[in-house]
Protein backbone atom coordinates (compact mmCIF):
# COMPACT_ATOMS: atom_id res chain seq x y z
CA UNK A 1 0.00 0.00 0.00
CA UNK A 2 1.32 3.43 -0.66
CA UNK A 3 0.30 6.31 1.66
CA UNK A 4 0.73 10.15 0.80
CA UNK A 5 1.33 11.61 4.51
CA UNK A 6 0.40 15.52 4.72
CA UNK A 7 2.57 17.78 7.10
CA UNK A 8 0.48 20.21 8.54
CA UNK A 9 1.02 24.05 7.17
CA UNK A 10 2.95 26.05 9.68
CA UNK A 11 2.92 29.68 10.19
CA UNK A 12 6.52 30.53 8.86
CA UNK A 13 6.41 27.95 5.99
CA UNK A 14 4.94 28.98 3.31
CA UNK A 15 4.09 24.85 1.79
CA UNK A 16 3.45 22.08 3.15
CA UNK A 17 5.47 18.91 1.50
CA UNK A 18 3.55 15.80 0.92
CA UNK A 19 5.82 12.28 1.87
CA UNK A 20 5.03 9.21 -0.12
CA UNK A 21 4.91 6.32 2.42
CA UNK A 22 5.19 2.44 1.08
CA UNK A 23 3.64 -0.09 3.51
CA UNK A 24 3.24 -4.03 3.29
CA UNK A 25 0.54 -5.36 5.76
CA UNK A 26 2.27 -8.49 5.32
CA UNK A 27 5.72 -8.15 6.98
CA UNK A 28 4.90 -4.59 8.74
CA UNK A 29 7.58 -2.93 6.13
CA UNK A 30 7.46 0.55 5.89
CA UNK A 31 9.76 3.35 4.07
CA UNK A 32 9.33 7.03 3.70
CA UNK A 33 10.85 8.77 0.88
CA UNK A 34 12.24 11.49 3.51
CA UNK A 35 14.71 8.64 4.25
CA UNK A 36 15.08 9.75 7.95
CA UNK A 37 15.78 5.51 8.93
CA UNK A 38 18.41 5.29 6.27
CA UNK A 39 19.98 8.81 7.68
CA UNK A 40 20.04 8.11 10.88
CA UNK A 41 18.38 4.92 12.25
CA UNK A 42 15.32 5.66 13.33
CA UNK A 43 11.53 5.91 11.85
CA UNK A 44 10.84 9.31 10.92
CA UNK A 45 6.97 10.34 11.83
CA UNK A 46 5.38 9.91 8.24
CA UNK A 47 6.31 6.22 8.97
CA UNK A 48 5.08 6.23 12.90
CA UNK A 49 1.74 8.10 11.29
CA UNK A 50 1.03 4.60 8.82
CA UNK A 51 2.22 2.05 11.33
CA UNK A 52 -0.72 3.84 14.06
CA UNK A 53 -3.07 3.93 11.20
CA UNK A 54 -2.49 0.41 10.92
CA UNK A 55 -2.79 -0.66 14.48
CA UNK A 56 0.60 -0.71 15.46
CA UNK A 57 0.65 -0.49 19.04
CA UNK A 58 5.00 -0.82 18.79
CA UNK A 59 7.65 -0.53 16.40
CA UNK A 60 7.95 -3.44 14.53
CA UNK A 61 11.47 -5.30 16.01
CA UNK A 62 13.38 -4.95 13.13
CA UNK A 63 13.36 -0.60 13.08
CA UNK A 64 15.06 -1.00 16.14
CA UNK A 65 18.78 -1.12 15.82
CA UNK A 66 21.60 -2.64 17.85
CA UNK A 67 23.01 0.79 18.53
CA UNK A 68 19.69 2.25 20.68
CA UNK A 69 19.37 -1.24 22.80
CA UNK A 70 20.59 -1.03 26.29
CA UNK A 71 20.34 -4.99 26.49
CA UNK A 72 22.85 -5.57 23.74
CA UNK A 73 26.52 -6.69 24.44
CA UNK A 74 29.14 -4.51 23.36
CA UNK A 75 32.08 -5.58 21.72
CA UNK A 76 33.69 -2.45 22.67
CA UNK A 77 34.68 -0.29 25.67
CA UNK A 78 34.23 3.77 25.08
CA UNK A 79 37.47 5.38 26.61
CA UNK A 80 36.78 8.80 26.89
CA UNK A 81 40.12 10.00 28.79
CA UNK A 82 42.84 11.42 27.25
CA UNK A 83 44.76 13.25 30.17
CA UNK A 84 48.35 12.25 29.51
CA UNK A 85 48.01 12.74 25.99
CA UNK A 86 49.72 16.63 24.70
CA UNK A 87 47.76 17.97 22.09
CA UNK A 88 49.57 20.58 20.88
CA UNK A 89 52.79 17.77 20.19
CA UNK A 90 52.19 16.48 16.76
CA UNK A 91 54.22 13.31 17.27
CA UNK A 92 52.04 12.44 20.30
CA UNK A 93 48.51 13.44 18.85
CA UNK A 94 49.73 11.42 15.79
CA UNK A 95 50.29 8.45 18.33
CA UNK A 96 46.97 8.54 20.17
CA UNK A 97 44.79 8.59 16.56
CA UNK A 98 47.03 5.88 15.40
CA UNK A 99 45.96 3.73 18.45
CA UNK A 100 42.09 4.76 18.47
CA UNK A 101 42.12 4.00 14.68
CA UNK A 102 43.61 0.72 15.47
CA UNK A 103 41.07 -0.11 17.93
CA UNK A 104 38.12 0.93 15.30
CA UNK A 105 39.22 -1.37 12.21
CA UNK A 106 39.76 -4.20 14.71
C-alpha cells in the first residue's frame, strides 16, 4: 500500500510537502521517501503516522537497531580519557589517533 502523509502548514512555511509512504501489511515494512531511517536509524513520523493507522501499538522489532538497545553486548569499551596525551605535540597526537584508529578497524 502506498500512503501520501500531509505535514500540517505552519505559520513561517509557506508549503506544506507531501511524503510518499510504502507499507506491506504483510511483513509490517514501511519506508518514507524522507529517508530519515536510512539517515540516521530511526523511523521518521510519516512512517510512525502509517504504522498507528495500521494498528501498530509498537515498532515493529526490526526498526530497532543494535546501537539504541541497552540490552545488547558490546564488543567495545568507550574510553573517553585522554589526560596524559599533549595535544599541541604532533608526534604524540599522531600516536593517540594511530591507536584509536587501530582499535576501530579491529
Amino acid at each position: 500500500m502506498i500512503y501520501i502523509v500531509k505535514e500540517r502548514e505552519v505559520e513561517n512555511v509557506n508549503e506544506a510537502k507531501d511524503y510518499e509512504v510504502t507499507f506491506d501489511t504483510a511483513v509490517a515494512d514501511v519506508l518514507c521517501e524522507c529517508g530519515l531511517f536510512n539517515l540516521k536509524g530511526f523511523l521518521c513520523r510519516h512512517t510512525s503516522c502509517v504504522l498507528s493507522q495500521n494498528g501498530f501499538k509498537e515498532i515493529p522489532p526490526q526498526y530497532i537497531l543494535s546501537r539504541w538497545r541497552m540490552d545488547i553486548h558490546r564488543s567495545y569499551v568507550l574510553d573517553y580519557g585522554c589526560n596524559f596525551i599533549n595535544t599541541k605535540n604532533p608526534v604524540h597526537r599522531y600516536d593517540n589517533l594511530y591507536k584509536c584508529a587501530v582499535k576501530l578497524v579491529e
